[in-house]
Protein backbone atom coordinates (compact mmCIF):
# COMPACT_ATOMS: atom_id res chain seq x y z
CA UNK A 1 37.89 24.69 -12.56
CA UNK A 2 38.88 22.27 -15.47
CA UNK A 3 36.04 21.64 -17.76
CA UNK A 4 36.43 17.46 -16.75
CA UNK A 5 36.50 18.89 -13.29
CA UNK A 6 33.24 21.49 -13.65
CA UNK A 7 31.14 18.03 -15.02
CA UNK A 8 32.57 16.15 -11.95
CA UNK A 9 31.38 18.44 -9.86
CA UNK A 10 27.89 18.91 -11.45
CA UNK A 11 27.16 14.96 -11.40
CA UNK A 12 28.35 14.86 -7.88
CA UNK A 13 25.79 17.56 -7.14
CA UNK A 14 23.15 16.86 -9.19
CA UNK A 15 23.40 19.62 -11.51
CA UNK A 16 21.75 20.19 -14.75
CA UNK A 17 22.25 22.61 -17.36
CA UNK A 18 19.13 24.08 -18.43
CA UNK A 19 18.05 26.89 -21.59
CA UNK A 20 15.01 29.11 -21.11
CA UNK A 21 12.44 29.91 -24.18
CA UNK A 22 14.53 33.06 -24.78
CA UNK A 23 17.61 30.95 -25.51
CA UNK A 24 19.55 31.80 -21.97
CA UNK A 25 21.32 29.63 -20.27
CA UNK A 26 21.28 28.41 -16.70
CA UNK A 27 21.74 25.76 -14.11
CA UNK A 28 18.80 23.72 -11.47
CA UNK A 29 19.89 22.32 -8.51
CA UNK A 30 18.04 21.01 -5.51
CA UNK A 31 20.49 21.95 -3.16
CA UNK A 32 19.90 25.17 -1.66
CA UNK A 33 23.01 28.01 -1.84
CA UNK A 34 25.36 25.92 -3.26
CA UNK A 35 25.39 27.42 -6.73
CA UNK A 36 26.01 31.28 -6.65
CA UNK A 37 25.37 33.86 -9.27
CA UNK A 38 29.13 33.58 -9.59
CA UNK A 39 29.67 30.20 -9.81
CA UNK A 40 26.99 29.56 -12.36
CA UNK A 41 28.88 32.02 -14.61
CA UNK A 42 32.24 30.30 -14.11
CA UNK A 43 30.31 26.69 -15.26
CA UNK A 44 28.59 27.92 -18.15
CA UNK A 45 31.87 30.15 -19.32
CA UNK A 46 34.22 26.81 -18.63
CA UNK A 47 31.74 24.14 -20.83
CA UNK A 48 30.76 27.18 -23.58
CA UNK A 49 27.46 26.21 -23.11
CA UNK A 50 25.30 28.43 -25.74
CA UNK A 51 22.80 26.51 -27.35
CA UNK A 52 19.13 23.87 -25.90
CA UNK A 53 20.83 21.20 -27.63
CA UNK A 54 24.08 21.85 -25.88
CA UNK A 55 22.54 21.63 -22.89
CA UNK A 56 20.21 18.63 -23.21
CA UNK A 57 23.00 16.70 -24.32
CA UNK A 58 25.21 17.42 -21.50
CA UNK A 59 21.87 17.34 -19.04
CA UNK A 60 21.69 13.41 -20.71
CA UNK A 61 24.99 12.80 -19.80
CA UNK A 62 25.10 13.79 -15.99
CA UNK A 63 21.24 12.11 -15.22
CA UNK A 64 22.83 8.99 -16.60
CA UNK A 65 26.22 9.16 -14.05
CA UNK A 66 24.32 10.34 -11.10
CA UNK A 67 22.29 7.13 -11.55
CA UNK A 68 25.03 4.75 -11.42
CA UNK A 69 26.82 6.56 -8.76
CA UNK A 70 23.38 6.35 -6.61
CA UNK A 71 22.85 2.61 -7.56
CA UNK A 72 27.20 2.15 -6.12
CA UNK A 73 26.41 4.27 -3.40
CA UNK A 74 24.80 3.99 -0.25
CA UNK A 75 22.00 6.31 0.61
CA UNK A 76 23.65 7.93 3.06
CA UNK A 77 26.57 9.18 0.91
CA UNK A 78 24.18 11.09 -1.21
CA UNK A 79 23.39 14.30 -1.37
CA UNK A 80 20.87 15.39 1.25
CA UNK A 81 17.87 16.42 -0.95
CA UNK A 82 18.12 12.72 -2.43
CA UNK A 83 18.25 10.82 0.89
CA UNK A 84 14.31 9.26 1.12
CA UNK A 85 14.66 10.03 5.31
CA UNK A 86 15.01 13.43 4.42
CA UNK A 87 12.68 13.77 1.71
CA UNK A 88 10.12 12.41 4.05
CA UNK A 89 10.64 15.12 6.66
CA UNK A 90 10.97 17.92 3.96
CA UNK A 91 7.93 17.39 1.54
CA UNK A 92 5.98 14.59 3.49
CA UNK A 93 5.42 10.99 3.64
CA UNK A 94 2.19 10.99 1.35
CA UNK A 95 4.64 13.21 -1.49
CA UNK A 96 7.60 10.40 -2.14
CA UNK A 97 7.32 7.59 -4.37
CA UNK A 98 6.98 3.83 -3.38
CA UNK A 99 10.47 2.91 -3.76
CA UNK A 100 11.71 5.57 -1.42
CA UNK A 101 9.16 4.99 1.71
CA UNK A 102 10.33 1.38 1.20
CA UNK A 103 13.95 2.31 1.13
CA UNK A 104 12.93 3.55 4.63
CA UNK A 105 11.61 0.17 5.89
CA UNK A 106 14.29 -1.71 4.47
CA UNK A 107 17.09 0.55 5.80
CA UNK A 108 20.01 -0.75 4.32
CA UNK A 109 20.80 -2.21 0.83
CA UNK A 110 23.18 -4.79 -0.10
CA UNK A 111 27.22 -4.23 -1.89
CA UNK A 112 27.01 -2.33 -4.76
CA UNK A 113 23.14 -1.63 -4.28
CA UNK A 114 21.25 1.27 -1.86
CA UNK A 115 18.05 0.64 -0.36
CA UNK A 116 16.12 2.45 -2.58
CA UNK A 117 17.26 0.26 -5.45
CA UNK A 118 16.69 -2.83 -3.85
CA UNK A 119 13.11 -1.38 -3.03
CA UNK A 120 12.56 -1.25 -6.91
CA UNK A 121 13.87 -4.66 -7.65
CA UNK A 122 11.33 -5.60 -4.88
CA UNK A 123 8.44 -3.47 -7.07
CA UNK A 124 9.14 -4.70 -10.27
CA UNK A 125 9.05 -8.35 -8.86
CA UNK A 126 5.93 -8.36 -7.44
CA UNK A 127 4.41 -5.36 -9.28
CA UNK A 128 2.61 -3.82 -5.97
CA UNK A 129 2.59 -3.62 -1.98
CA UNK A 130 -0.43 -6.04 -2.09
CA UNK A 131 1.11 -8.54 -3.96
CA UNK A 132 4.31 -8.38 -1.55
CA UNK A 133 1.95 -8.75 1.22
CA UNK A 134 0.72 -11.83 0.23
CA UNK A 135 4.46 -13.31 -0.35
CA UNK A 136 5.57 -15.40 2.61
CA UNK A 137 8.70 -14.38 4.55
CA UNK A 138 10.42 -17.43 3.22
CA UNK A 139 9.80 -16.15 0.01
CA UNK A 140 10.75 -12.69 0.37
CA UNK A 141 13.94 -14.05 2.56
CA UNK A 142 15.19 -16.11 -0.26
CA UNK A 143 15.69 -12.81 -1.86
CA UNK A 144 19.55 -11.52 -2.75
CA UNK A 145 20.05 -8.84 -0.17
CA UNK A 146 16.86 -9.02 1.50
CA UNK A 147 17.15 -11.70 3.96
CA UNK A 148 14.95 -12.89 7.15
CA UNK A 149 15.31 -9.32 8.81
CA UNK A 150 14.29 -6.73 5.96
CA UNK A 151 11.49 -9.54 4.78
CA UNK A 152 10.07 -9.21 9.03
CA UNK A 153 10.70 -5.74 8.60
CA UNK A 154 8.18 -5.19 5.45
CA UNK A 155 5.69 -7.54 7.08
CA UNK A 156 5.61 -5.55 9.80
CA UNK A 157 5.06 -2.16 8.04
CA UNK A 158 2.59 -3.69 5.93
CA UNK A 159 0.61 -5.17 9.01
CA UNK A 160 0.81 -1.58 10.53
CA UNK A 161 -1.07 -0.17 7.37
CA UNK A 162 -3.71 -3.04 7.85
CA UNK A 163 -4.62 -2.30 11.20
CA UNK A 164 -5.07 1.69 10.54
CA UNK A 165 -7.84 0.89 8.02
CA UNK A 166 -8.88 -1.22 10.77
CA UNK A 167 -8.80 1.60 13.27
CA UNK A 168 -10.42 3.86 10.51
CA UNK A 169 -13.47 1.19 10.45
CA UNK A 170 -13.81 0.89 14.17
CA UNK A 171 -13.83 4.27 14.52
CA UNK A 172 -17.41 4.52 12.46
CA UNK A 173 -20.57 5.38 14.54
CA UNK A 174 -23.17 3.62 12.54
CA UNK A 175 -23.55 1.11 9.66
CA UNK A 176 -27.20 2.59 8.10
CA UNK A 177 -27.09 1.52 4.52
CA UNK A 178 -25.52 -1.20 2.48
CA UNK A 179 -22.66 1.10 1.28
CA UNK A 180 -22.13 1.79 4.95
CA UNK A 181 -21.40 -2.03 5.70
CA UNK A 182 -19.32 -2.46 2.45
CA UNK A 183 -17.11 1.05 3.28
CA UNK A 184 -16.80 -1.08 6.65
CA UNK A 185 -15.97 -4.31 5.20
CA UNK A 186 -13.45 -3.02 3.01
CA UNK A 187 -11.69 -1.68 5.89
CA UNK A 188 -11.83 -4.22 8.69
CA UNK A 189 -11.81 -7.43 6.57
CA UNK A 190 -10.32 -7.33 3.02
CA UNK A 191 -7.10 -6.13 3.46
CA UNK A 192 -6.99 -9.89 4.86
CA UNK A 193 -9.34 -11.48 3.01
CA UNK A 194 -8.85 -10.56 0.00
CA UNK A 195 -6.07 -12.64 -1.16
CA UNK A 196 -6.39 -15.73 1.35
CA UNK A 197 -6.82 -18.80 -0.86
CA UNK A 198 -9.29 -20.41 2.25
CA UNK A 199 -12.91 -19.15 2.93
CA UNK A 200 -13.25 -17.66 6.29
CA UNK A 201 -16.90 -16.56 7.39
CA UNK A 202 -17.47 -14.10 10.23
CA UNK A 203 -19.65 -11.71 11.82
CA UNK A 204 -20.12 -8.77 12.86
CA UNK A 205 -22.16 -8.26 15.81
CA UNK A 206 -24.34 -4.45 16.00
CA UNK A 207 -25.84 -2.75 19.25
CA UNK A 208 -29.92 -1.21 19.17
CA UNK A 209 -28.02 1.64 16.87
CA UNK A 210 -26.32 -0.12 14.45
CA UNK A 211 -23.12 0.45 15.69
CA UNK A 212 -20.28 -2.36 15.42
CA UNK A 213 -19.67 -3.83 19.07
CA UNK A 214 -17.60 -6.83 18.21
CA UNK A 215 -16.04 -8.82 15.02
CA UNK A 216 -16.57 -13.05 15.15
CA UNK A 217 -15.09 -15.33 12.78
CA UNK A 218 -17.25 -18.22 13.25
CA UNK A 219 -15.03 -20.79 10.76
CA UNK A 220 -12.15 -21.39 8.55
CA UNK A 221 -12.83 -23.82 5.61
CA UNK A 222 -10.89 -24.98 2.58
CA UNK A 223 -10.71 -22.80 -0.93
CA UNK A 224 -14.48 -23.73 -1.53
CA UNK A 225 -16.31 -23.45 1.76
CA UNK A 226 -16.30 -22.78 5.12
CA UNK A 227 -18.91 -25.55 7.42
CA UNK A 228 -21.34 -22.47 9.45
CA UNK A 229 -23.51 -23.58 12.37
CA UNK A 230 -26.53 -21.15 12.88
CA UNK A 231 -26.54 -21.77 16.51
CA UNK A 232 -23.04 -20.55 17.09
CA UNK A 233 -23.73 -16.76 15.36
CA UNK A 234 -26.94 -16.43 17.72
CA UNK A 235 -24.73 -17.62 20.93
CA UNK A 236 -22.25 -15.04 19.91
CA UNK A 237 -24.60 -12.69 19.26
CA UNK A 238 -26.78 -13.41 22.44
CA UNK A 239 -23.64 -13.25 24.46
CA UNK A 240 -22.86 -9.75 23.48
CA UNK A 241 -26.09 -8.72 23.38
CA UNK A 242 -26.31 -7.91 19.94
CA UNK A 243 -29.25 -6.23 18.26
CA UNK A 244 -28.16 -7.52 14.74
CA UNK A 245 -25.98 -8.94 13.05
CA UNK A 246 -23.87 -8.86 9.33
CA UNK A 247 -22.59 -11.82 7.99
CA UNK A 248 -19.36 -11.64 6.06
CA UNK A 249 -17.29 -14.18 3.97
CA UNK A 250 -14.90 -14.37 1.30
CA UNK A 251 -14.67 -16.21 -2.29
CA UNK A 252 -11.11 -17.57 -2.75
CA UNK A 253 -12.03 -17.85 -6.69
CA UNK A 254 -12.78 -13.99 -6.75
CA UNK A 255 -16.56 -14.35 -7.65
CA UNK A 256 -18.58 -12.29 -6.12
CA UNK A 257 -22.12 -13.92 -6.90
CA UNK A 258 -23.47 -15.81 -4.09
CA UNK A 259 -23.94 -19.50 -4.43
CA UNK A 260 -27.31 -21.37 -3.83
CA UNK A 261 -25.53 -22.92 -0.98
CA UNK A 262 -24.67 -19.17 0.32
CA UNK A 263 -28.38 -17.77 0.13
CA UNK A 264 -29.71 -21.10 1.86
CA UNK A 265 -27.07 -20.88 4.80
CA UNK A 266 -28.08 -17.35 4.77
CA UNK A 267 -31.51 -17.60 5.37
CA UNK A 268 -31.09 -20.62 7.91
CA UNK A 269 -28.87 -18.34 9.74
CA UNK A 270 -31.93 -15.30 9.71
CA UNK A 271 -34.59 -17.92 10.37
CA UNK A 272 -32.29 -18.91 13.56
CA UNK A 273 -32.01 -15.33 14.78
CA UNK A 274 -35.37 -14.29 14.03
CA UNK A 275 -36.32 -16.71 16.92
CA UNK A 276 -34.59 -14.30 18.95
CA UNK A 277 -35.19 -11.13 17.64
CA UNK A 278 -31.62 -10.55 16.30
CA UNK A 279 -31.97 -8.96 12.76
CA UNK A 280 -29.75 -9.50 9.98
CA UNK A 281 -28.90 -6.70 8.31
CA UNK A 282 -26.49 -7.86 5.61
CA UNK A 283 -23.81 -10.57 3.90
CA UNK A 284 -21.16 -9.61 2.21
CA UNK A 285 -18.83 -11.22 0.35
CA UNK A 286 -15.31 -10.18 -0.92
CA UNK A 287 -13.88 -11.03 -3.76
CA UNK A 288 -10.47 -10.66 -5.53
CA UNK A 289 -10.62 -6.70 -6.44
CA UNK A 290 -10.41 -3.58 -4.72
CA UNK A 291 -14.35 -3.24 -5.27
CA UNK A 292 -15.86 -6.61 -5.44
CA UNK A 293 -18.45 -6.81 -3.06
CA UNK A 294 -21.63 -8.23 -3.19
CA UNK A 295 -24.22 -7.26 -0.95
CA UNK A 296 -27.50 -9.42 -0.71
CA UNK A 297 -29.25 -6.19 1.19
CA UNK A 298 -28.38 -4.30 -2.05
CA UNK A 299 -29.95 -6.96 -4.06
CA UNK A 300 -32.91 -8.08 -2.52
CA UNK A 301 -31.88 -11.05 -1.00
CA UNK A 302 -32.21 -9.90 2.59
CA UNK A 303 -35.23 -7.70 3.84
């Protein structure tokens, strides 16, 4: 092989010259068998590579051509080690980076751009999966080379994640302590309260052992506040047969301190089911951040 030949065929393979403490030199590659004792020989002889600086230079050199090729290429035309499909199956799903398990959902780029490049124009835009989540799919549709499809597409796989840390909260036995309800509440309700710029109150109704039977939302309001009636929690709690009862809302603003108007309604909503000897345990409220919660059990505010 030509030397101009040898560099062709190290950038089409991902290969990178490479010099050990003890000044030897040698080559990495990802793909498996394809570069013999032999061949590696032939490719150092051919480029007279002797010194680290050599090969860091010429290591530069090839990292920046295999980028461009992979951002001309589509994902399928690279090599197999590099393909996010097979990356998934090879190291696992939880090992490869954002922009490659959305290359996955988005299956196809656009001309001139893969997948997995169009994943990380989508990640720099928005700066994180929650942020995309709260994009509409008009939005996200608007977007060169993502269109109505891919923008249903990441909805979808978003929605998916949503409901497993709603399975995951389901799935607990018993709500004993404050941190109990807020490990709950994180789980079932902020992944779609969170972000939602209207207050929604609802409640979550408990059998004799604490355990979660069913999930209410009692009302939708504007960005401020959400109108309750009392007598609607202790129907829906009487209907079920509920022992007791947690209140949950959200703060559109992202402040987690309970108004005056939040510990009154509170305590009408208590004095309503202490008539029927329906406890409540707890109110939460979610704010903006992963761990904003505020629990009036945890503060005193409910006994």
């Amino acid at each position: 092989m030509k030397p101009n030949s040898v560099i062709d065929f190290m950038i089409a393979n991902a290969i990178y010259p490479m010099c050990s403490r003890n000044g030897k030199v040698f080559l990495r590659c990802s793909r498996k068998g394809l570069l013999t004792e032999e061949r590696t020989k032939e490719i150092i002889q051919k480029l007279n590579l002797k010194t680290a600086d050599e090969c860091q230079k010429l290591r530069e050199e090839i990292k920046k051509e295999v980028a461009k090729r992979k951002i001309n290429k589509p994902i399928k035309e690279w090599i197999e080690e590099e393909r996010p499909r097979e990356m998934l199956v090879k190291i696992g799903a939880e090992n490869l980076p954002l922009s490659k398990l959305l290359a996955i959902i988005l299956r196809t780029g656009k001309e001139g751009t893969s997948a997995e490049e169009l994943a990380k124009v989508l990640l720099n835009r928005y700066g994180s999966l929650r942020a995309i989540d709260s994009v509409p799919v008009s939005e996200l549709s608007n977007i060169e080379g993502i269109g109505f499809t891919k923008a249903v597409q990441i909805k979808a796989a978003l929605e998916i994640g949503k409901r497993l840390l709603k399975e995951q909260a389901q799935a607990k036995k018993k709500l004993k302590k404050p941190d109990d309800v807020i490990e709950y509440v994180s789980e079932y309700y902020a992944p779609y309260l969170r972000d939602n710029e209207k207050e929604f109150f609802n409640v979550i109704l408990l059998d004799i052992k604490n355990k979660p039977i069913d999930n209410i939302q009692i009302s939708k309001g504007s960005i401020n506040a959400t109108v309750v009636d009392p007598k609607e929690i202790v129907k829906n709690a009487s209907l079920k047969s509920a022992s007791s009862i947690i209140l949950v809302h959200n703060h559109p603003s992202g402040e987690i301190e309970p108004s005056q108007n939040d510990v009154e309604l509170t305590n009408r909503i208590k004095n309503a089911c202490d008539i029927l000897n329906i406890k409540v345990l707890d109110h939460i409220i979610i704010g903006k951040n992963v761990g904003d919660f505020y629990s009036f059990a945890k503060h005193g505010l409910i006994k």
